[in-house]
Each structure stands twice: as structure tokens, then as C-alpha cells.
C-alpha atoms as a PDB file:
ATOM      1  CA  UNK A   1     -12.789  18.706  15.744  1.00  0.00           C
ATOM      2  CA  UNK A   2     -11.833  16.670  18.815  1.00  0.00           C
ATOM      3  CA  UNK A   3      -8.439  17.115  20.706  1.00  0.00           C
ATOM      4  CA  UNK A   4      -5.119  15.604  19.427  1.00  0.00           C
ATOM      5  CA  UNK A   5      -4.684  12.523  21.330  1.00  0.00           C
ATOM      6  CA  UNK A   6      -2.375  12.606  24.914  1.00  0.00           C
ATOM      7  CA  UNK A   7      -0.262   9.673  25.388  1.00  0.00           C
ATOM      8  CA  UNK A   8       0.968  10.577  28.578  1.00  0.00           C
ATOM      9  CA  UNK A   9      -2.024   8.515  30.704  1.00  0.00           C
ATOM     10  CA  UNK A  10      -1.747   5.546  28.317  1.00  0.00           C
ATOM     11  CA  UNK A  11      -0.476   2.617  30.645  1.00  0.00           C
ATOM     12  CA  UNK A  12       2.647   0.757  29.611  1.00  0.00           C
ATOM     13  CA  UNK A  13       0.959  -2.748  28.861  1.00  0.00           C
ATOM     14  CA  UNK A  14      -1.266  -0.600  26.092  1.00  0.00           C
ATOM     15  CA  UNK A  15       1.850   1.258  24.511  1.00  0.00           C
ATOM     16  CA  UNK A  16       4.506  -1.927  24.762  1.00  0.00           C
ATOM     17  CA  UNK A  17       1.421  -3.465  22.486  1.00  0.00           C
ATOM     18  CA  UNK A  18       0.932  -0.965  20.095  1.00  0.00           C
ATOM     19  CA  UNK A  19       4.781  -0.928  20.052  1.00  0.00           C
ATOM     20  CA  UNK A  20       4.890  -4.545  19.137  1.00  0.00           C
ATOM     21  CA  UNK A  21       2.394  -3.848  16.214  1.00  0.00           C
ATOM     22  CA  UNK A  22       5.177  -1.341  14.964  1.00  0.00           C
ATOM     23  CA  UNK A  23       4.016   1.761  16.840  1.00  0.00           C
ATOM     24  CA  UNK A  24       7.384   3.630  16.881  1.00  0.00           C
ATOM     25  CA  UNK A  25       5.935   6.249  18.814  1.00  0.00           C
ATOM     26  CA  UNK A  26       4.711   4.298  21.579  1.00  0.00           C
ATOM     27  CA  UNK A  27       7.867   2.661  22.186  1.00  0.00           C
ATOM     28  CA  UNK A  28       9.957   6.080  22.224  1.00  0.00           C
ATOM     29  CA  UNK A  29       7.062   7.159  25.069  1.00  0.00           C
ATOM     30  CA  UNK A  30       8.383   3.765  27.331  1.00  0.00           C
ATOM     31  CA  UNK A  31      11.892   5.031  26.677  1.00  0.00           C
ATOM     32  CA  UNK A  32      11.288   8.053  27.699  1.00  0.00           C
ATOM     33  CA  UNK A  33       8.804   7.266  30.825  1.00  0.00           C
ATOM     34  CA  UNK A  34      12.418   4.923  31.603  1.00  0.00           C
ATOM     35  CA  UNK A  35      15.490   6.101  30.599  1.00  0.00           C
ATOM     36  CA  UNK A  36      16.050   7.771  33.682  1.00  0.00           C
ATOM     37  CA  UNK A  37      15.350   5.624  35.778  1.00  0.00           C
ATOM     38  CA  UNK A  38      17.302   2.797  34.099  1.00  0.00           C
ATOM     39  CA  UNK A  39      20.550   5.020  34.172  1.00  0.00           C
ATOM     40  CA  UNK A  40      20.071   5.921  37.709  1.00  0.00           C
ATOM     41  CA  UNK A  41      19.173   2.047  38.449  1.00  0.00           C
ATOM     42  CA  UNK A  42      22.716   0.559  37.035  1.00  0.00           C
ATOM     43  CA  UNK A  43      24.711   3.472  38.383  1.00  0.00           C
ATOM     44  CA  UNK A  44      23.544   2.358  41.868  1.00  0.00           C
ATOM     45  CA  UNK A  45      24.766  -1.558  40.862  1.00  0.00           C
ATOM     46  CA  UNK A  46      28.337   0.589  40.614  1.00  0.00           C
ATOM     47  CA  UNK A  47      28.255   0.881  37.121  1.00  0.00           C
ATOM     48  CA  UNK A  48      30.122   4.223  35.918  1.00  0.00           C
ATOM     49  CA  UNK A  49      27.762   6.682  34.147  1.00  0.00           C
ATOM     50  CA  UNK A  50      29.290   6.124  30.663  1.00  0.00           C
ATOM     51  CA  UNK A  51      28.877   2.175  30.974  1.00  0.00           C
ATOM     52  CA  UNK A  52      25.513   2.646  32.943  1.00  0.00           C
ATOM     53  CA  UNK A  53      24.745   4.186  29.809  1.00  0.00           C
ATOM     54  CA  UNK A  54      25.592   1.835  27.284  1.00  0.00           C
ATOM     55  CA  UNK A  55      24.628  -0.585  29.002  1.00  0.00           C
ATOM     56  CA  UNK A  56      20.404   1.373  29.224  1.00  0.00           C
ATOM     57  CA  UNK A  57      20.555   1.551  25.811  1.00  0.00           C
ATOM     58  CA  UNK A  58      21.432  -2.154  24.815  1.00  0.00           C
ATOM     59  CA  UNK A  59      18.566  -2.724  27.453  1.00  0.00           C
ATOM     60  CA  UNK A  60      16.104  -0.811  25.488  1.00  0.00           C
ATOM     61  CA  UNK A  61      17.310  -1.976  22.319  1.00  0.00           C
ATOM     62  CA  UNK A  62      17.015  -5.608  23.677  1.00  0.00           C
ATOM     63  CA  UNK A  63      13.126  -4.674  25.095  1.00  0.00           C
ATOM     64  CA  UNK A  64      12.699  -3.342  21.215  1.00  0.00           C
ATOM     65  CA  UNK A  65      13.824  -6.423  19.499  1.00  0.00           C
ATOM     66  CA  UNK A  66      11.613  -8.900  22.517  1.00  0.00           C
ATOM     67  CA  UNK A  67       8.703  -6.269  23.254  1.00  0.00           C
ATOM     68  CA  UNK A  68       6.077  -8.968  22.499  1.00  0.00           C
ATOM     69  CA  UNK A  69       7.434 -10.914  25.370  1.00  0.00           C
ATOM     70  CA  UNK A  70       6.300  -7.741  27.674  1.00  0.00           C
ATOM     71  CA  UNK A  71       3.442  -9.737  29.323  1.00  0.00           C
ATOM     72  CA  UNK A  72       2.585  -6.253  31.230  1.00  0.00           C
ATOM     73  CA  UNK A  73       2.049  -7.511  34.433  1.00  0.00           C
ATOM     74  CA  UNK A  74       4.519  -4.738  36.001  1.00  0.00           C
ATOM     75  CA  UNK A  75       5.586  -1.560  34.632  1.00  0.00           C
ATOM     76  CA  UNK A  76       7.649  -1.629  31.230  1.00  0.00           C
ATOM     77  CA  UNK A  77      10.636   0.210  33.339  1.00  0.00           C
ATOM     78  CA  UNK A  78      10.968  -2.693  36.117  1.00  0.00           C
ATOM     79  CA  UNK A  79      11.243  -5.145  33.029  1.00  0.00           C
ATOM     80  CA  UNK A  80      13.894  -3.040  32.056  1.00  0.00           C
ATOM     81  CA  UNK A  81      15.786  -2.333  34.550  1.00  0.00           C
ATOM     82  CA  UNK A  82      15.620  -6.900  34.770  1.00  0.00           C
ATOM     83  CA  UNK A  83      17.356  -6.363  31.390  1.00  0.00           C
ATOM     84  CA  UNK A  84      19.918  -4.234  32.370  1.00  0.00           C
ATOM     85  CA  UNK A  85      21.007  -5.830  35.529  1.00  0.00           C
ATOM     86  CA  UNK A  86      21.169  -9.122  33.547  1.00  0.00           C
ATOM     87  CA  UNK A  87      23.592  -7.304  31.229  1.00  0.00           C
ATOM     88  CA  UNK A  88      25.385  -5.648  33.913  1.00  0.00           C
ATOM     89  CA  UNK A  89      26.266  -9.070  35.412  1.00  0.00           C
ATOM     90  CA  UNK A  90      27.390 -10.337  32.279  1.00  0.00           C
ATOM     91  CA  UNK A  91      29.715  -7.159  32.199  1.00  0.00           C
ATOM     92  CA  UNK A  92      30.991  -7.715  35.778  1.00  0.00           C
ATOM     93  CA  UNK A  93      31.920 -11.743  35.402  1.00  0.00           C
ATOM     94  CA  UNK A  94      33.652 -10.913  31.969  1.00  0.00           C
ATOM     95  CA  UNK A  95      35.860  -8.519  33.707  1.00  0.00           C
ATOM     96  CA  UNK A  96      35.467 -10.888  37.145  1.00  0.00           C
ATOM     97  CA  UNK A  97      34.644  -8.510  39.548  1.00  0.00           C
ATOM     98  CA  UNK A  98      32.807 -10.382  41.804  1.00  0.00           C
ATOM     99  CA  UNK A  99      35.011 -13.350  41.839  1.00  0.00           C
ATOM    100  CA  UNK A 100      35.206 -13.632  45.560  1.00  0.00           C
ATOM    101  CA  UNK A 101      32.123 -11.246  46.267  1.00  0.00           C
ATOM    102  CA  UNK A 102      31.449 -13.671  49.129  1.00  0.00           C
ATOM    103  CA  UNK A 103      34.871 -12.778  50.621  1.00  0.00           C
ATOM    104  CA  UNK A 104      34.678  -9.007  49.805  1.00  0.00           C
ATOM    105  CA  UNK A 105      36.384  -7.502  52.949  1.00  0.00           C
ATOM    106  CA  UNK A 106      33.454  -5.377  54.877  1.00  0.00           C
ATOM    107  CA  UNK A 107      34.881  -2.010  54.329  1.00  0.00           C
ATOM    108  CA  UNK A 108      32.533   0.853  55.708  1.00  0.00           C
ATOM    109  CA  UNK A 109      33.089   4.658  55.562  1.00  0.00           C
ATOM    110  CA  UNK A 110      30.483   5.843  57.639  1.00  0.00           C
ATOM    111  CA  UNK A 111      28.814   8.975  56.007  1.00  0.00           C
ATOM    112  CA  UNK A 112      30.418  12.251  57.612  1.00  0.00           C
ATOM    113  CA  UNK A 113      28.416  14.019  60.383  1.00  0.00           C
ATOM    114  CA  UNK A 114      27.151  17.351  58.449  1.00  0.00           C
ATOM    115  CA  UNK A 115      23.714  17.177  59.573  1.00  0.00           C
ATOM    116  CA  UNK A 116      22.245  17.189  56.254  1.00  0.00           C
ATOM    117  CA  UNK A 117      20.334  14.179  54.831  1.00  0.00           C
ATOM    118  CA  UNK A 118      21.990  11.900  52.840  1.00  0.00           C
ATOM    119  CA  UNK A 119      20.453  11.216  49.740  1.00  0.00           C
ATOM    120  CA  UNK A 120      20.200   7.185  48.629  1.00  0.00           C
ATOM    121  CA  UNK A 121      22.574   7.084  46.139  1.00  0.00           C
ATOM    122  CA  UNK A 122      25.295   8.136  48.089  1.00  0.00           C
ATOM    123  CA  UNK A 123      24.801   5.760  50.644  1.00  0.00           C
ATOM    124  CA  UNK A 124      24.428   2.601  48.732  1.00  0.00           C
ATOM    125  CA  UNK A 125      27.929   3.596  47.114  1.00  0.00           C
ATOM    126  CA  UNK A 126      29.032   3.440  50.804  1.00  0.00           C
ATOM    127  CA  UNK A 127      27.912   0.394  51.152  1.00  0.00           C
ATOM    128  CA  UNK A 128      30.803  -2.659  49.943  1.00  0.00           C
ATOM    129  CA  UNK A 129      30.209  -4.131  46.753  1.00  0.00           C
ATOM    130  CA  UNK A 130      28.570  -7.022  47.401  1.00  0.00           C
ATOM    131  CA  UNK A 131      26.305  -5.275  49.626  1.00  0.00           C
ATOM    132  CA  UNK A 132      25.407  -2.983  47.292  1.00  0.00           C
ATOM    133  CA  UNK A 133      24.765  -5.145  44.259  1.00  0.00           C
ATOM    134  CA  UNK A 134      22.535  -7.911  46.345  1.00  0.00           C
ATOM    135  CA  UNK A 135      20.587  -4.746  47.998  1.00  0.00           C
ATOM    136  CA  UNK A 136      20.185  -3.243  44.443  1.00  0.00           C
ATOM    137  CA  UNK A 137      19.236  -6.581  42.322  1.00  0.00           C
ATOM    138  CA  UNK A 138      16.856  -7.750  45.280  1.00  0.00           C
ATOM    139  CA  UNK A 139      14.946  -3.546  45.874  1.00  0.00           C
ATOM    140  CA  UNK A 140      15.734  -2.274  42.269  1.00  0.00           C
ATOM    141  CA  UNK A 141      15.515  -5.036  39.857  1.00  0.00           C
ATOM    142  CA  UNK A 142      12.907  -7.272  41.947  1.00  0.00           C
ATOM    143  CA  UNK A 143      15.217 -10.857  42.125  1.00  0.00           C
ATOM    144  CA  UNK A 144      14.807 -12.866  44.796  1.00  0.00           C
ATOM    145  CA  UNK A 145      17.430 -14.066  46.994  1.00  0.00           C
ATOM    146  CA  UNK A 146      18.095 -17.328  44.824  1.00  0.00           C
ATOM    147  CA  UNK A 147      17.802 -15.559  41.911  1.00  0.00           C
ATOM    148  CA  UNK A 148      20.841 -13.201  42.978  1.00  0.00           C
ATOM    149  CA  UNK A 149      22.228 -16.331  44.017  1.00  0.00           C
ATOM    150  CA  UNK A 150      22.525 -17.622  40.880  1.00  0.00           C
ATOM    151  CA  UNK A 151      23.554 -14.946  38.895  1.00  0.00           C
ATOM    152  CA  UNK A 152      26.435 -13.995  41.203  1.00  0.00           C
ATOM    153  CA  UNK A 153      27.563 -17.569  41.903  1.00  0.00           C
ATOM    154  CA  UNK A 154      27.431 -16.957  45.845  1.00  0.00           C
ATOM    155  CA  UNK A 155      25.046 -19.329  48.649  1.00  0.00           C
ATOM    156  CA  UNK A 156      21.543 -18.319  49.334  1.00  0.00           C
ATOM    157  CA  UNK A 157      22.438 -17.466  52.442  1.00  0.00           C
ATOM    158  CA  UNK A 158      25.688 -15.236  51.716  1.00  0.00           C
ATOM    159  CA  UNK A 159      23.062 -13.418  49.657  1.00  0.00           C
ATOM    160  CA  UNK A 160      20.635 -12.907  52.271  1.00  0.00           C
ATOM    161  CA  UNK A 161      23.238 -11.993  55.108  1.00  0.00           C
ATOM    162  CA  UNK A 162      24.811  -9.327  52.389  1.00  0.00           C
ATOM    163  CA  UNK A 163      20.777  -7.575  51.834  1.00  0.00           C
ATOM    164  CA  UNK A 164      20.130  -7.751  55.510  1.00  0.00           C
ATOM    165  CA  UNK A 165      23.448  -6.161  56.158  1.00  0.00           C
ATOM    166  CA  UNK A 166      23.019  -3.241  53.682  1.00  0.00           C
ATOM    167  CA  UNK A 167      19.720  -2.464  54.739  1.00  0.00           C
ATOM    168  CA  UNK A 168      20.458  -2.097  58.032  1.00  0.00           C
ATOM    169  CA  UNK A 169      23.769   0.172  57.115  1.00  0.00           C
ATOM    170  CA  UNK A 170      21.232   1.888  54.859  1.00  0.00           C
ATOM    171  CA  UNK A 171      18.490   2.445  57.708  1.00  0.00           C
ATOM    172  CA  UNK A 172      21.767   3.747  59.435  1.00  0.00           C
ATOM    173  CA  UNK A 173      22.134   6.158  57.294  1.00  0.00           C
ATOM    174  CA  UNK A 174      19.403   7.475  55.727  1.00  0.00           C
ATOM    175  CA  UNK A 175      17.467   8.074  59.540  1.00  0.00           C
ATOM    176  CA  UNK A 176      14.080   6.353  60.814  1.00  0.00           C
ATOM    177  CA  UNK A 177      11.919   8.886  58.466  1.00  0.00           C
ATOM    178  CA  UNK A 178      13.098   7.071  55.110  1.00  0.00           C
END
């Protein structure tokens, strides 16, 4: 008798196909392999956890319903977390958040000096709005700078200024060994 099958080495292109042929159980693996990840993801855009939530799930339930248009040529969770921040967006210009993101006042609390290390998180919700969501979309969800651009309405270069700013606040932060 040979050994029950493992799915845990099976690479996401060959489970988001077998998913797309109906494979229930190979989907719930990419949920699983990304849930996580996707929560952690939007609460660093500065969503709250009970929206970052919602808002993973419609994410996965959207990659369900359009899983054939997983062309695998990244991991299943970056397409994701694409998803998500697309949705997150949406959720941030219907309550018009970033309105003025481009004239977000440039409010810094520098981390307190307790010797320990911060952890990432916690500095990128340091880090002003604007800051924080162009640093996030551009490192997390893999947009480019006109692609954050577009979605938050601001110039290409208002974009790039806010990512080079937040890094270097992160760099700051986290030390030279991050």
C-alpha cells in the first residue's frame, strides 16, 4: 500500500489548478498557506483587524470565484494580497480617507528608546498614512509607483517621495541589521 498523499510540497500554480477543476481541497490548502499572511498584509495598510478580516475573506472568495485567472507566475498569496489591497482602496475612497493623502501633515512619533528591537509592524503604523499605504502597496502588494498612483489619485512623484520617505523612517527604526 503506498503512503496517503502530502499536499504540503505541492506548489501553488499545481493546487490553484486542481482548484479550478473543482478540487475543494486544494483551494482550502492556498487559504490556509495565506490567510495569515493576508490579515497581517491589510492590517499593515491600517486596516483594523475586524475589517482586515472581512476584507481577507472577500479576497479569497473573489480568488475562488476567478482562480482560473491565477496564471501562477508568483505565489497564490501575493495574488492575494493584489486582491485585497484593491478592495481595501475601494474601502478607503468610499469612506474618503485619503482625500488629500498628498497633503497628509508629516506627523512622526519616533519609536521610544527601550533598547529592544522594534518589530515591523509597529513601525510602519508609525509611519503617516500616506507613507504607510505607498510603502505597503509598493513592498507588500508588488504595485509600482504608477500603479499606486493611480489607485490613490496622487502624482507619480508624490508617490515616490512618500516610499522613499518611509523607508528611510523605517531603516531608522528597525537598525542597519534589518
Amino acid at each position: 500500500m503506498s503512503p496517503p498523499f502530502r499536499w504540503d510540497g505541492v506548489p501553488d500554480p499545481l493546487l490553484a489548478s486542481r482548484a479550478a477543476a473543482g478540487d475543494t481541497a486544494a483551494f482550502a490548502l492556498l487559504v490556509q498557506r495565506s490567510l495569515g499572511p493576508l490579515r497581517a498584509f491589510l492590517r499593515r495598510l491600517g486596516a483594523p483587524p475586524d475589517l482586515a478580516d472581512d476584507l481577507a475573506q472577500d479576497a479569497l472568495v473573489a480568488a475562488f470565484e476567478h482562480i482560473g485567472e491565477y496564471r501562477g507566475e508568483g505565489a497564490f498569496g501575493a495574488w492575494v494580497r493584489k486582491i485585497a489591497a484593491r478592495r481595501y482602496l475601494r474601502t478607503l475612497r468610499a469612506s474618503r480617507r485619503f482625500e488629500s493623502l498628498d497633503e497628509a501633515p508629516e506627523a512622526y512619533l519616533p519609536a521610544p528608546d527601550t533598547g529592544r528591537r522594534l518589530d515591523l509592524d509597529a513601525a510602519l503604523a508609525r509611519l503617516p498614512e500616506a507613507q504607510r499605504l505607498c510603502v505597503s502597496l509598493q513592498h507588500g502588494a508588488g504595485y509600482s509607483a504608477s500603479e499606486i498612483a493611480m489607485a490613490l489619485a496622487l502624482p507619480e512623484g508624490t508617490v515616490k517621495s512618500h516610499i522613499a520617505r518611509g523607508l528611510t523612517r523605517l531603516r531608522q527604526e528597525l537598525g542597519p541589521e534589518r
